[in-house]
PDB file of N, CA and C in Angstrom:
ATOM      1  N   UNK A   1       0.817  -1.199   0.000  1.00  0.00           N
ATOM      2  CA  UNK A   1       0.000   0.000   0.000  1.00  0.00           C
ATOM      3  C   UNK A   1       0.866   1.270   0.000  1.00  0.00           C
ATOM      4  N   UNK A   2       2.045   1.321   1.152  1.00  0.00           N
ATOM      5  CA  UNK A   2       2.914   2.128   0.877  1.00  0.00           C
ATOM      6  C   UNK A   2       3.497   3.108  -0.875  1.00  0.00           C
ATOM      7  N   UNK A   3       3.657   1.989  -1.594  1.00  0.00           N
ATOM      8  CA  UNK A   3       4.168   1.944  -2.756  1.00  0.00           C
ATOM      9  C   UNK A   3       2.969   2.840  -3.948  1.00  0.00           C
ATOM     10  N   UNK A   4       1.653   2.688  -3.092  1.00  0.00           N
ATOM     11  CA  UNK A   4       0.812   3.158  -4.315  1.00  0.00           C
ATOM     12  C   UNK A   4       0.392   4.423  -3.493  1.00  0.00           C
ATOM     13  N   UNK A   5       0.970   4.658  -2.431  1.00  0.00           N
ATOM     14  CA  UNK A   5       0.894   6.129  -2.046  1.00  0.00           C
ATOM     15  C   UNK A   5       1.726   7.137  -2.609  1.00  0.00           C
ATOM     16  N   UNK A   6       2.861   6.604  -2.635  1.00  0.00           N
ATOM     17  CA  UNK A   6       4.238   7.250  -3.350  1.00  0.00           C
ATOM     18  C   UNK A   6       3.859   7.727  -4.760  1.00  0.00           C
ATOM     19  N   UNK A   7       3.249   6.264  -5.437  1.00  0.00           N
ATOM     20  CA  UNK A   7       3.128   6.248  -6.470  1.00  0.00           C
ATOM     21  C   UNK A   7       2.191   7.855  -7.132  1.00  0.00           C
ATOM     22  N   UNK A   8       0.515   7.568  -6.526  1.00  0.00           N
ATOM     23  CA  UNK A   8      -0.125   8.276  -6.468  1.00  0.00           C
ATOM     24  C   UNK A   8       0.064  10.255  -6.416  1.00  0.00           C
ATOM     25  N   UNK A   9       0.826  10.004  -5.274  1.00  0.00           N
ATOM     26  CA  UNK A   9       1.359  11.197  -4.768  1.00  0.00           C
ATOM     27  C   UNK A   9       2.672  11.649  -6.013  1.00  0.00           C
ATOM     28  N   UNK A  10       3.323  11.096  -6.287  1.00  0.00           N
ATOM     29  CA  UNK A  10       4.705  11.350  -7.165  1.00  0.00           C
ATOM     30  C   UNK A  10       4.228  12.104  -8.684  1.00  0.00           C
ATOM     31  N   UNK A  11       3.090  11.169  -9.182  1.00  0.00           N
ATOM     32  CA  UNK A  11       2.109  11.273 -10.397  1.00  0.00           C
ATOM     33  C   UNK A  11       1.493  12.840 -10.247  1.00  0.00           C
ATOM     34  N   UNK A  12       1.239  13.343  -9.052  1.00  0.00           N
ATOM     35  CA  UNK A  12       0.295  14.516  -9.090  1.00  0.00           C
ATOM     36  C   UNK A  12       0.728  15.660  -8.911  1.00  0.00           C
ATOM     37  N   UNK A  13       2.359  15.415  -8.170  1.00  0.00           N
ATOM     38  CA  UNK A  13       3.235  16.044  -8.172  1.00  0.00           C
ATOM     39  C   UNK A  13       3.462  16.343  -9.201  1.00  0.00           C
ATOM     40  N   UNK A  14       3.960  15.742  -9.913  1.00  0.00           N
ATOM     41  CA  UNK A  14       4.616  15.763 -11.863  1.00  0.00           C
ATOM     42  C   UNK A  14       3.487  16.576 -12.795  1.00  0.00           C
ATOM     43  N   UNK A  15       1.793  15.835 -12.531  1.00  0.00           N
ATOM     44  CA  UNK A  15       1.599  16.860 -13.236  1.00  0.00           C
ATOM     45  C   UNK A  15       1.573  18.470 -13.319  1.00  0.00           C
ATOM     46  N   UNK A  16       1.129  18.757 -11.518  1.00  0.00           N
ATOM     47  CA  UNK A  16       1.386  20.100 -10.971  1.00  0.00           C
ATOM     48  C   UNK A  16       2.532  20.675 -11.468  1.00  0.00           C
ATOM     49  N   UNK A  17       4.224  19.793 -11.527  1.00  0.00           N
ATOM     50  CA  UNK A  17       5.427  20.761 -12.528  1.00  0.00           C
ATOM     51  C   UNK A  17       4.482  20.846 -13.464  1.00  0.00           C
ATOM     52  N   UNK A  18       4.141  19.684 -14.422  1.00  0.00           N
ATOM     53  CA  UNK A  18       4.221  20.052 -15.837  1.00  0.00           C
ATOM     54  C   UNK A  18       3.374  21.193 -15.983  1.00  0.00           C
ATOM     55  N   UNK A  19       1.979  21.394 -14.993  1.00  0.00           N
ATOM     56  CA  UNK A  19       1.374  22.590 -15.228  1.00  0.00           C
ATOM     57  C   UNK A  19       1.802  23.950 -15.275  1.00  0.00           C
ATOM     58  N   UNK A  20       2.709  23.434 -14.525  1.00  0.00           N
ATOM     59  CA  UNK A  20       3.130  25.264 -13.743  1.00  0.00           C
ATOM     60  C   UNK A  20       4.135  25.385 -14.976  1.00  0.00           C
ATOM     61  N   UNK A  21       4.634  24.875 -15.418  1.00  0.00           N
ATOM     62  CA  UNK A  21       6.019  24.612 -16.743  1.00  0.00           C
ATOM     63  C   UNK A  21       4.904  25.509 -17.868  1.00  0.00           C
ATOM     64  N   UNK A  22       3.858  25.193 -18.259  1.00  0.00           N
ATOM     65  CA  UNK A  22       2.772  25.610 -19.212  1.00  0.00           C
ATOM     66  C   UNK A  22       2.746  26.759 -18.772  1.00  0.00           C
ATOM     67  N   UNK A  23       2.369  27.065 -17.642  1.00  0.00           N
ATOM     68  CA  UNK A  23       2.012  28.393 -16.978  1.00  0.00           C
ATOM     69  C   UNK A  23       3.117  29.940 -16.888  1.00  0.00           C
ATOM     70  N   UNK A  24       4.453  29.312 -16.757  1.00  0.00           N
ATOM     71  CA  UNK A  24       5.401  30.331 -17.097  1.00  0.00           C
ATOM     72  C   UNK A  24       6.441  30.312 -18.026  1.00  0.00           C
ATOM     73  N   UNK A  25       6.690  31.394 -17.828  1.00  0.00           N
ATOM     74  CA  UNK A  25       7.516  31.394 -19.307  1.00  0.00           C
ATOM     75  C   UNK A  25       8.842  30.109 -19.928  1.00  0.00           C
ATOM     76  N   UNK A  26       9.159  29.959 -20.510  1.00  0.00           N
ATOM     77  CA  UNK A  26      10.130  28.838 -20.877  1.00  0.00           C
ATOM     78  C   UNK A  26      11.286  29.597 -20.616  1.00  0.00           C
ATOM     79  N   UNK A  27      12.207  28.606 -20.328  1.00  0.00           N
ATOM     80  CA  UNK A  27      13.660  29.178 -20.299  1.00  0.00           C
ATOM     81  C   UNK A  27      14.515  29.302 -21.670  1.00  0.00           C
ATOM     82  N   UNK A  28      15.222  30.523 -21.904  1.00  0.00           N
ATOM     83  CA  UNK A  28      15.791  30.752 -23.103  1.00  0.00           C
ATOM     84  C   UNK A  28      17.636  30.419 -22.711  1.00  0.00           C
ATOM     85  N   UNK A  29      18.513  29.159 -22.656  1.00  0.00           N
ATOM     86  CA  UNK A  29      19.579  29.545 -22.050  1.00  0.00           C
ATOM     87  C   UNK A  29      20.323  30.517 -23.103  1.00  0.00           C
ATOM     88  N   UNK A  30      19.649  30.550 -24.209  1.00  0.00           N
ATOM     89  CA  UNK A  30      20.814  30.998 -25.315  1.00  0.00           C
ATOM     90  C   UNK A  30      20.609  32.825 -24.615  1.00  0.00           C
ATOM     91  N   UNK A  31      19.898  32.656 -24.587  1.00  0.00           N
ATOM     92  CA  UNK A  31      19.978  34.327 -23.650  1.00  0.00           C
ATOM     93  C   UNK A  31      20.242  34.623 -22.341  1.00  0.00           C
ATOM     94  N   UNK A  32      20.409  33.319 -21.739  1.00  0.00           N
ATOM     95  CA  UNK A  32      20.664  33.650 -20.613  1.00  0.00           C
ATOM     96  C   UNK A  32      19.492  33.991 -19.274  1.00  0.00           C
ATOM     97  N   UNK A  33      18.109  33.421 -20.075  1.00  0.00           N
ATOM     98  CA  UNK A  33      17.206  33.424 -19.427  1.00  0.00           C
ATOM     99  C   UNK A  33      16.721  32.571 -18.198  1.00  0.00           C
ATOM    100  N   UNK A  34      16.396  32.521 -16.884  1.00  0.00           N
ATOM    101  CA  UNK A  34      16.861  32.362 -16.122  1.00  0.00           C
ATOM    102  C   UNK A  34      15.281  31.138 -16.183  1.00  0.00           C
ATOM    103  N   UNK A  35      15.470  29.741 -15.661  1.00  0.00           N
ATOM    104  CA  UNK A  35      14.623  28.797 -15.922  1.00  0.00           C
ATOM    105  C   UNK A  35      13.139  29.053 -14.401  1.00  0.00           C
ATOM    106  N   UNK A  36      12.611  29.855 -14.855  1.00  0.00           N
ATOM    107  CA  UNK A  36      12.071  30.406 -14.036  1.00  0.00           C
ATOM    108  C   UNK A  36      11.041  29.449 -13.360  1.00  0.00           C
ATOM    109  N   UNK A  37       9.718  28.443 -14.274  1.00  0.00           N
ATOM    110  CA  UNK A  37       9.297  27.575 -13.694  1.00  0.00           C
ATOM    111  C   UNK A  37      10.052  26.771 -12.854  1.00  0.00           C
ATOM    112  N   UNK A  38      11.202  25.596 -13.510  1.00  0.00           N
ATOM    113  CA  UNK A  38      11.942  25.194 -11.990  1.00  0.00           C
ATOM    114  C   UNK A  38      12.069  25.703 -10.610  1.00  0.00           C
ATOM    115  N   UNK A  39      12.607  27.116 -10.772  1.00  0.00           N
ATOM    116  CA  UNK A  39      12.847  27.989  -9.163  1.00  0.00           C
ATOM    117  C   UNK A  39      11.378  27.917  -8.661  1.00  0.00           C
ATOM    118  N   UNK A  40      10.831  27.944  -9.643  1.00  0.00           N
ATOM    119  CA  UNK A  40       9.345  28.439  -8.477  1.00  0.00           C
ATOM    120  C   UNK A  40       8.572  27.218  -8.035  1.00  0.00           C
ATOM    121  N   UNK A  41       8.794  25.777  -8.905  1.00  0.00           N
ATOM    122  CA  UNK A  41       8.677  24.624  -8.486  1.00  0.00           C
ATOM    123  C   UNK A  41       9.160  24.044  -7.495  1.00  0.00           C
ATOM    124  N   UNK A  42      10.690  23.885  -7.271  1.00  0.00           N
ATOM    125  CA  UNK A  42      11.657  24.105  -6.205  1.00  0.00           C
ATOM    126  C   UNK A  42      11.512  24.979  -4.861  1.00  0.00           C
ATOM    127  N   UNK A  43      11.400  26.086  -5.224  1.00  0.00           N
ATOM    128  CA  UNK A  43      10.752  26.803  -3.971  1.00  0.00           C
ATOM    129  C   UNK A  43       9.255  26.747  -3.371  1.00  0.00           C
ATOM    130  N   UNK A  44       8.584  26.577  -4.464  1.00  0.00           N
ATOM    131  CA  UNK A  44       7.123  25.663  -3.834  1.00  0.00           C
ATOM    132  C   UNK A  44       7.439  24.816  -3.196  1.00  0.00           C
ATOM    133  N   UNK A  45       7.777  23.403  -3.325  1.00  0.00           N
ATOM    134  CA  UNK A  45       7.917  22.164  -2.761  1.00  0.00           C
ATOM    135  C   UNK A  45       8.888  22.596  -2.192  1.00  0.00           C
ATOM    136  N   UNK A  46       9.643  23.105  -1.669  1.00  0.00           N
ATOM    137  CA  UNK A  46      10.344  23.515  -0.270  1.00  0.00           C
ATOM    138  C   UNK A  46       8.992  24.350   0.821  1.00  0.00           C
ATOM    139  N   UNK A  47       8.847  25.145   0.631  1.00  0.00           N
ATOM    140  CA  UNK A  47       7.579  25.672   1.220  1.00  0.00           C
ATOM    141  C   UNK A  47       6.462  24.503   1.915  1.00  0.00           C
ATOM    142  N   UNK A  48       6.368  24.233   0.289  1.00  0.00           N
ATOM    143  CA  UNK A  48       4.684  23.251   1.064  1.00  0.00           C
ATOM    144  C   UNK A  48       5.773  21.826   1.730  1.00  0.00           C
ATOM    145  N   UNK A  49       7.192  21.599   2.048  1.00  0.00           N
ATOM    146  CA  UNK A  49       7.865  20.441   2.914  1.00  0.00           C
ATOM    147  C   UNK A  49       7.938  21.106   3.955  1.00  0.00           C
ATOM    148  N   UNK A  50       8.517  22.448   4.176  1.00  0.00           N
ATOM    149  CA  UNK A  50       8.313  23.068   5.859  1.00  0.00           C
ATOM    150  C   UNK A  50       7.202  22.853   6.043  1.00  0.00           C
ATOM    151  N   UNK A  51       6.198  23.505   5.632  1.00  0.00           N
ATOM    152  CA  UNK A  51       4.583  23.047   6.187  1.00  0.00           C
ATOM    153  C   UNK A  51       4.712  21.767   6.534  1.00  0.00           C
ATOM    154  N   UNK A  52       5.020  20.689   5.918  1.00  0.00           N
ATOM    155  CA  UNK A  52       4.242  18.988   5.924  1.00  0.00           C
ATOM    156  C   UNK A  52       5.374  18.737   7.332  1.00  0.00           C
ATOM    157  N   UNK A  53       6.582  19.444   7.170  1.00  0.00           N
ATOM    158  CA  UNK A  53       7.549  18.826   8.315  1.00  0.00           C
ATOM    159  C   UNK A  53       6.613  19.425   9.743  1.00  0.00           C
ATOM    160  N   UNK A  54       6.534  20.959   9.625  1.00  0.00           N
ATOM    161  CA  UNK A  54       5.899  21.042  10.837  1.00  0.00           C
ATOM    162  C   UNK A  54       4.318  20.140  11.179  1.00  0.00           C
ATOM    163  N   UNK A  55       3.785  19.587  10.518  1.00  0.00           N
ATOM    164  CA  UNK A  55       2.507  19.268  10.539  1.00  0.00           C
ATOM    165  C   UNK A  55       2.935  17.790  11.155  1.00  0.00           C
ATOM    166  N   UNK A  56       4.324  17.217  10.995  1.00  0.00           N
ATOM    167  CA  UNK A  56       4.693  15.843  11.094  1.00  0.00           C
ATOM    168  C   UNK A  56       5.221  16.408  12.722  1.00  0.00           C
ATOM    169  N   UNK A  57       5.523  17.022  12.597  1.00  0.00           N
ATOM    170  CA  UNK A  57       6.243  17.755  14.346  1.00  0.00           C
ATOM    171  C   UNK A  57       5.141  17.956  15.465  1.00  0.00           C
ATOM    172  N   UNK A  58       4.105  18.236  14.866  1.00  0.00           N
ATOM    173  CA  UNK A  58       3.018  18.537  15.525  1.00  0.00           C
ATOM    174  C   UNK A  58       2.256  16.879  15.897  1.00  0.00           C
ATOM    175  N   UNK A  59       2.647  16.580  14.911  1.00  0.00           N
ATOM    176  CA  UNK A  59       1.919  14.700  14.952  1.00  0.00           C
ATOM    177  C   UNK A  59       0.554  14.638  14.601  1.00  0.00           C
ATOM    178  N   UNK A  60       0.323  15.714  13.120  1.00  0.00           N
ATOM    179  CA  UNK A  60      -0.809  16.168  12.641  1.00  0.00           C
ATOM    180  C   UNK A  60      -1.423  15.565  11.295  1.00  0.00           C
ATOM    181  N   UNK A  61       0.253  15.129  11.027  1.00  0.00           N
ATOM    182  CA  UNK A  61       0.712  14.257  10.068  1.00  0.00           C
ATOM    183  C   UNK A  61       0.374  12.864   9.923  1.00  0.00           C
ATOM    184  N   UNK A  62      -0.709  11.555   9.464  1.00  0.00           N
ATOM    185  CA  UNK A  62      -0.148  10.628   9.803  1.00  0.00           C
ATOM    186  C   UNK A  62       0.810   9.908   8.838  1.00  0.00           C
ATOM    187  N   UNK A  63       1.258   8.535   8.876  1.00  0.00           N
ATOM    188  CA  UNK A  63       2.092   7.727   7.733  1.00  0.00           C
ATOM    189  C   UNK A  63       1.725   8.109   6.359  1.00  0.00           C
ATOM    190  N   UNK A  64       0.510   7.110   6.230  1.00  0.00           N
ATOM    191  CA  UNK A  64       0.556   6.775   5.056  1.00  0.00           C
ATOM    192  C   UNK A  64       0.303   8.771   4.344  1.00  0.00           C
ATOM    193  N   UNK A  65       0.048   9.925   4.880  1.00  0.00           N
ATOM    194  CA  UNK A  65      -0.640  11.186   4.390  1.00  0.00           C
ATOM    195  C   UNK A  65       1.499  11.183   4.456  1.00  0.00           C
ATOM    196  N   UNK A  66       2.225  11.587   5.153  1.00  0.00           N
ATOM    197  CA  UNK A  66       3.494  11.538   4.544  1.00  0.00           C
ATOM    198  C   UNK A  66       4.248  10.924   3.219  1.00  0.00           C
ATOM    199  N   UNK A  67       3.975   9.838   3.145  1.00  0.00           N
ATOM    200  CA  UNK A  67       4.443   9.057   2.109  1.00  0.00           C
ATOM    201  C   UNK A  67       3.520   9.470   0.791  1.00  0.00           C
ATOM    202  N   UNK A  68       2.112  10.035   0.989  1.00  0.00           N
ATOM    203  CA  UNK A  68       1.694  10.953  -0.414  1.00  0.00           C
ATOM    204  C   UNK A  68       2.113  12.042  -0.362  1.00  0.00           C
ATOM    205  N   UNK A  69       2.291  12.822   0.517  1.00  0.00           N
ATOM    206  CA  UNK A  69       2.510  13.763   0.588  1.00  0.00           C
ATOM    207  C   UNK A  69       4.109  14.631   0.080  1.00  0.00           C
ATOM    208  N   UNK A  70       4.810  14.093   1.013  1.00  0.00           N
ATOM    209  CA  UNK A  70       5.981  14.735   1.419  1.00  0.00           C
ATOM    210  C   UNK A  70       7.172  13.305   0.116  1.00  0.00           C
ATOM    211  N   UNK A  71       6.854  12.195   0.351  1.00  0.00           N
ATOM    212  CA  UNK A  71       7.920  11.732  -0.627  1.00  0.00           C
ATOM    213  C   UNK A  71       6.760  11.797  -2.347  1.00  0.00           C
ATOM    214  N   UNK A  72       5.988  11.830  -2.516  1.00  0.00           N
ATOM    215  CA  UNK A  72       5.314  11.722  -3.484  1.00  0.00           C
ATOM    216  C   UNK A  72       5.288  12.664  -4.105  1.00  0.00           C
ATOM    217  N   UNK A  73       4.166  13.473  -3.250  1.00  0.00           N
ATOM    218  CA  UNK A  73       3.923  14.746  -4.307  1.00  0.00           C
ATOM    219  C   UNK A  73       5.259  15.647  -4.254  1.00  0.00           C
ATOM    220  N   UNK A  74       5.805  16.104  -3.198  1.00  0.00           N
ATOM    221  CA  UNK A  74       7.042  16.793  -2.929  1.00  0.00           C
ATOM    222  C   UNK A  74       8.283  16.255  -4.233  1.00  0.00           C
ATOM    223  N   UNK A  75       8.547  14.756  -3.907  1.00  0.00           N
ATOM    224  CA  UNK A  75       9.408  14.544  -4.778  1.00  0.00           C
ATOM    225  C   UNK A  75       9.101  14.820  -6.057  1.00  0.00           C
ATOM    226  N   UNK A  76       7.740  14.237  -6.651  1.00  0.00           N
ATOM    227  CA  UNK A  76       7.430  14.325  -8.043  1.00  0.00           C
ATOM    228  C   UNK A  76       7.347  15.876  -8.694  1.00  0.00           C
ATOM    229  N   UNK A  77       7.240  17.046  -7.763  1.00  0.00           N
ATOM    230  CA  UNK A  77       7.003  18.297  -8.220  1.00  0.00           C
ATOM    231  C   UNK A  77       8.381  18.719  -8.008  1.00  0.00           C
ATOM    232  N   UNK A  78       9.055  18.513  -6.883  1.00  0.00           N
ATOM    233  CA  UNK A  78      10.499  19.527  -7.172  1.00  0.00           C
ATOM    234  C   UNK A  78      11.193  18.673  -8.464  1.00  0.00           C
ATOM    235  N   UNK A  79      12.394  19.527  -8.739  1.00  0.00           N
ATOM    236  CA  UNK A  79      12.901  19.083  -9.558  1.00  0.00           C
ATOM    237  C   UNK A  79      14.609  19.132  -9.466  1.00  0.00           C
ATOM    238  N   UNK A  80      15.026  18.660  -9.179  1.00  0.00           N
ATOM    239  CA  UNK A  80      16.383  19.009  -9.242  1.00  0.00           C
ATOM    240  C   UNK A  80      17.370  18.542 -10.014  1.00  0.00           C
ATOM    241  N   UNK A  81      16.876  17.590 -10.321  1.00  0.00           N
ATOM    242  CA  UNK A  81      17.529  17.048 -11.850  1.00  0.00           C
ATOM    243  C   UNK A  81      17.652  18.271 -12.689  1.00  0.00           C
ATOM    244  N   UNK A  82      16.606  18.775 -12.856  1.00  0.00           N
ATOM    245  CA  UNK A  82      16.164  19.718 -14.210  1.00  0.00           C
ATOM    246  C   UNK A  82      17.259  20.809 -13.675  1.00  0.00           C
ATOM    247  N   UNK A  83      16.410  21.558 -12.653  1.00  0.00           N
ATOM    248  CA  UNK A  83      17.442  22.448 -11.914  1.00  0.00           C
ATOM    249  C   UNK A  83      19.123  22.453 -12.277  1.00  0.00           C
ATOM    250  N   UNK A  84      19.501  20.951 -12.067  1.00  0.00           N
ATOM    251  CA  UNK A  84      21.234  20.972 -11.945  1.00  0.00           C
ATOM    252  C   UNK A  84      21.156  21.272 -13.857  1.00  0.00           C
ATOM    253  N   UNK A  85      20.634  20.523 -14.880  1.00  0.00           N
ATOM    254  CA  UNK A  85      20.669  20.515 -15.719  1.00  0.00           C
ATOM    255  C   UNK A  85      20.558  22.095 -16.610  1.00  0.00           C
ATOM    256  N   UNK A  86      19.705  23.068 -15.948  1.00  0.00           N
ATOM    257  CA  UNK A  86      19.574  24.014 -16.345  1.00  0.00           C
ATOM    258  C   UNK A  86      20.509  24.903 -16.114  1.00  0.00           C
ATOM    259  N   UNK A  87      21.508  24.935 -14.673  1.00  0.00           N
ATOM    260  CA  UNK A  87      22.393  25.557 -14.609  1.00  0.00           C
ATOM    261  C   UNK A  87      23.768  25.519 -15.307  1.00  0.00           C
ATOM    262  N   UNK A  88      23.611  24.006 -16.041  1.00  0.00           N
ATOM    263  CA  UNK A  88      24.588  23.529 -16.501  1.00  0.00           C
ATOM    264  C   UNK A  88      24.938  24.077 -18.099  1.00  0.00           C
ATOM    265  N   UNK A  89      23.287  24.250 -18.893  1.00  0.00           N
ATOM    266  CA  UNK A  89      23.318  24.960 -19.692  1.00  0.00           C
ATOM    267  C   UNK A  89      23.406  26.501 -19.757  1.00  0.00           C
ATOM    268  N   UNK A  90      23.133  26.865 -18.806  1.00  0.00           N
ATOM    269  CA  UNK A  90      23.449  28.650 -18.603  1.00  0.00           C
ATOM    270  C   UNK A  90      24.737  28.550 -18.685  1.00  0.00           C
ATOM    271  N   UNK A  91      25.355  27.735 -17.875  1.00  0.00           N
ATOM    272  CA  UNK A  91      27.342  27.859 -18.152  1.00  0.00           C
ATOM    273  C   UNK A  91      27.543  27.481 -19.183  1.00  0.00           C
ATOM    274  N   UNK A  92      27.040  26.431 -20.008  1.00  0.00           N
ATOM    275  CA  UNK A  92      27.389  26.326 -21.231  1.00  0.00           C
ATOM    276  C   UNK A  92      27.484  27.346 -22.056  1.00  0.00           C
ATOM    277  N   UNK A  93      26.521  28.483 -22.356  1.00  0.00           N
ATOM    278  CA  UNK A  93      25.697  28.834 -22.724  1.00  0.00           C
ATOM    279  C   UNK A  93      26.945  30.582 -22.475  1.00  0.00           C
ATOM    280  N   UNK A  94      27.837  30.221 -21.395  1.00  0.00           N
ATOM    281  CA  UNK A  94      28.361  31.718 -21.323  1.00  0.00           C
ATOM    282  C   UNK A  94      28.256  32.173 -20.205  1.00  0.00           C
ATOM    283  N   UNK A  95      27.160  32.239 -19.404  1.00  0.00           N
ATOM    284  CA  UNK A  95      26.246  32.804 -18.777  1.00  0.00           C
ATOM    285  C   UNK A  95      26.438  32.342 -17.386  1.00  0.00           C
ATOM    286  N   UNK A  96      27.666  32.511 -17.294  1.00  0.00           N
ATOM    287  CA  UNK A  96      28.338  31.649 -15.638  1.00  0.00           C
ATOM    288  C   UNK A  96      27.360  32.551 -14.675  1.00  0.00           C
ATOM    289  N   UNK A  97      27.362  33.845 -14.399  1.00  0.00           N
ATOM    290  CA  UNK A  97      26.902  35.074 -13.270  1.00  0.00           C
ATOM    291  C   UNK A  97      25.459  34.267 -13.314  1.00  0.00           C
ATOM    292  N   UNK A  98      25.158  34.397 -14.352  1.00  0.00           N
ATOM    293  CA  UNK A  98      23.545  33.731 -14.239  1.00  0.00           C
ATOM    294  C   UNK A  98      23.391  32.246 -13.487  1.00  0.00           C
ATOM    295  N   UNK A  99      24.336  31.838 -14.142  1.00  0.00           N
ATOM    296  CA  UNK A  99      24.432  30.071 -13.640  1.00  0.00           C
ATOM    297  C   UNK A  99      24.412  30.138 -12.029  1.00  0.00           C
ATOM    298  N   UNK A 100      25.366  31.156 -11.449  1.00  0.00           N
ATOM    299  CA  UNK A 100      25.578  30.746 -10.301  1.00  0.00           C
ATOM    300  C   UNK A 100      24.779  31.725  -9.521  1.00  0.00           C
ATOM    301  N   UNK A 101      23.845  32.692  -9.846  1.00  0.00           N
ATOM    302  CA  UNK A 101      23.000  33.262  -9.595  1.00  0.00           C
ATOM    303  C   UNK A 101      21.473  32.252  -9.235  1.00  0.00           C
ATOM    304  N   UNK A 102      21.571  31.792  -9.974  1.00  0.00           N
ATOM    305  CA  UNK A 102      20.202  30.097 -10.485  1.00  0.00           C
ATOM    306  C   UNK A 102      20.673  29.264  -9.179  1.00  0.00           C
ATOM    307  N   UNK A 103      21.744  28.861  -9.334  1.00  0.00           N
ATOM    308  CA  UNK A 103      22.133  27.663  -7.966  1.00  0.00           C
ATOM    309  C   UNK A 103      22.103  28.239  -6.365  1.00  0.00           C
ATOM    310  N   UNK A 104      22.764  29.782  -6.609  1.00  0.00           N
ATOM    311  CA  UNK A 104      22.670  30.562  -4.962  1.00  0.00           C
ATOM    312  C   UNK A 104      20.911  30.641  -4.931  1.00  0.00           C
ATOM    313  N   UNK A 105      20.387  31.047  -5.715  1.00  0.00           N
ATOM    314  CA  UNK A 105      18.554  32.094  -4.983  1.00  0.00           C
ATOM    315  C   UNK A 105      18.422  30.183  -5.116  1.00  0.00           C
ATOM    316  N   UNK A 106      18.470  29.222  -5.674  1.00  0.00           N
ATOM    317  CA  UNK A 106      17.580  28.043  -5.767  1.00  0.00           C
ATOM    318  C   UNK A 106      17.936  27.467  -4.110  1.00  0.00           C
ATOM    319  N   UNK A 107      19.004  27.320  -3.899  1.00  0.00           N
ATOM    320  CA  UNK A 107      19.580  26.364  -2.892  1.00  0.00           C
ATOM    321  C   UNK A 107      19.464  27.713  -1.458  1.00  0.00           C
ATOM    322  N   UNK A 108      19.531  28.981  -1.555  1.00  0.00           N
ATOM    323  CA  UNK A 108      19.503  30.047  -0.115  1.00  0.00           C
ATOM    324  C   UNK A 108      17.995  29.833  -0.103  1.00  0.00           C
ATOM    325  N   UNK A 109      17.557  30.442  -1.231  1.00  0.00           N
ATOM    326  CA  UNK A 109      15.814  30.399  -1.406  1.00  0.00           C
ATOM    327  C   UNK A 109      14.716  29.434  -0.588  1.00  0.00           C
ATOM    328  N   UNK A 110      14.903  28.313  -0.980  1.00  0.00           N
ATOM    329  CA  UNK A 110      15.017  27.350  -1.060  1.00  0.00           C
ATOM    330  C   UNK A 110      14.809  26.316   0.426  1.00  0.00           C
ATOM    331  N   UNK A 111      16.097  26.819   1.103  1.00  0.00           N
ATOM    332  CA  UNK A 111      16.134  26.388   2.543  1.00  0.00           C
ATOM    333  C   UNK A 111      15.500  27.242   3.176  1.00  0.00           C
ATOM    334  N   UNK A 112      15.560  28.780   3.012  1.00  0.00           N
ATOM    335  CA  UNK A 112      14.561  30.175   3.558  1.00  0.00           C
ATOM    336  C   UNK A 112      13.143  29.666   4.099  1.00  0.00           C
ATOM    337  N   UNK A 113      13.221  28.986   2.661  1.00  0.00           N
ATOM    338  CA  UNK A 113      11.171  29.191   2.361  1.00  0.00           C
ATOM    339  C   UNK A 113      10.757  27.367   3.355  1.00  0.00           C
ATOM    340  N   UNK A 114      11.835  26.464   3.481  1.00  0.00           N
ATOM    341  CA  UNK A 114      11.566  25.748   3.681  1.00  0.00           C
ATOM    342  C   UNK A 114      11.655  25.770   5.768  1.00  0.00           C
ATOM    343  N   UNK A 115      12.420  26.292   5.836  1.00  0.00           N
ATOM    344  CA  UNK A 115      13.225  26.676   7.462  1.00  0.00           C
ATOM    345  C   UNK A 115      11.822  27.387   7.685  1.00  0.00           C
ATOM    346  N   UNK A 116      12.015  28.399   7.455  1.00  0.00           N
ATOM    347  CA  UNK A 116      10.526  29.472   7.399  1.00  0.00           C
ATOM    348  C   UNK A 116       9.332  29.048   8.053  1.00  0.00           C
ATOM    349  N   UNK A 117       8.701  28.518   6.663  1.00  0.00           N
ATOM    350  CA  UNK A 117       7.588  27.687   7.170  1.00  0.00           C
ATOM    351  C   UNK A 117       7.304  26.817   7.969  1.00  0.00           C
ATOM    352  N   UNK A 118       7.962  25.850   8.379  1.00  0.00           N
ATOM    353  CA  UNK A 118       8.729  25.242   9.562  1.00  0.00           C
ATOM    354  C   UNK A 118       8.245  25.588  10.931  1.00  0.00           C
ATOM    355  N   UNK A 119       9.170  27.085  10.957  1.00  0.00           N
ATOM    356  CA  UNK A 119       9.205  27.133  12.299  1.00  0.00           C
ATOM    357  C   UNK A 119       7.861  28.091  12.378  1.00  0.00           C
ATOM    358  N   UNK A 120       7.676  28.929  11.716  1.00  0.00           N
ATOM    359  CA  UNK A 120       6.354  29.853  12.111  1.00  0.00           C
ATOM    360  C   UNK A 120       5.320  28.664  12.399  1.00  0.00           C
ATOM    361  N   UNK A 121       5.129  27.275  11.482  1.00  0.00           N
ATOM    362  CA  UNK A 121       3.970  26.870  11.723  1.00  0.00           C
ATOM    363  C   UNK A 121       4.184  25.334  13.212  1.00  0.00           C
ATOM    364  N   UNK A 122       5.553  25.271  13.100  1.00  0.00           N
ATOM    365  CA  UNK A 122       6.138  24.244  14.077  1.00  0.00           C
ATOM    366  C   UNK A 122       5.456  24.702  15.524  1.00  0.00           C
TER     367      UNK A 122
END
């Protein structure tokens, strides 16, 4: 049962990226355009994981609502594959300041929004 929570949860995650991917603009690396759906995918699912962590702190949380939740949907919507991949083409691309601009706001951002939520709601 475990397995089709993950499952479930991972699936709805993915489509929520792919929506939000539709929803903002595409990334241009040849310009140096900064992959803007990822960050905001990434920083979502950091956000809504402080929430689910404090909700698990609180013991508000149970199992099986973690395992959809927090490894499912969380995993299936962030992205960090894409993320490393996108920074990789901004350096390709020339565009190092940008590159490492993308990896600092993703990874400071990131823990902010996730620490954050956390503790205000912990």
């Amino acid at each position: 049962m475990n397995w089709l929570l993950v499952f479930v949860g991972g699936g709805l995650g993915s489509l929520a990226r792919y929506g939000l991917a539709r929803w903002l603009p595409a990334a241009d690396f040849a310009q140096g355009k900064l992959p803007w759906f990822t960050l905001a995918a990434n920083l979502l699912a950091c956000t809504l994981l402080g929430l689910l962590l404090a909700l698990v702190a609180r013991e508000w949380l149970t199992k099986p609502l973690q395992l959809l939740l927090m490894t499912g949907f969380c995993g299936g919507f962030s992205t960090f594959s894409t993320f490393a991949a996108e920074a990789w083409l901004l350096a390709e691309e020339g565009f190092f300041l940008a590159a490492a601009g993308y990896v600092f706001l993703s990874l400071v951002a990131g823990m902010v929004a996730l620490v954050l939520v956390f503790w205000l709601l912990r």
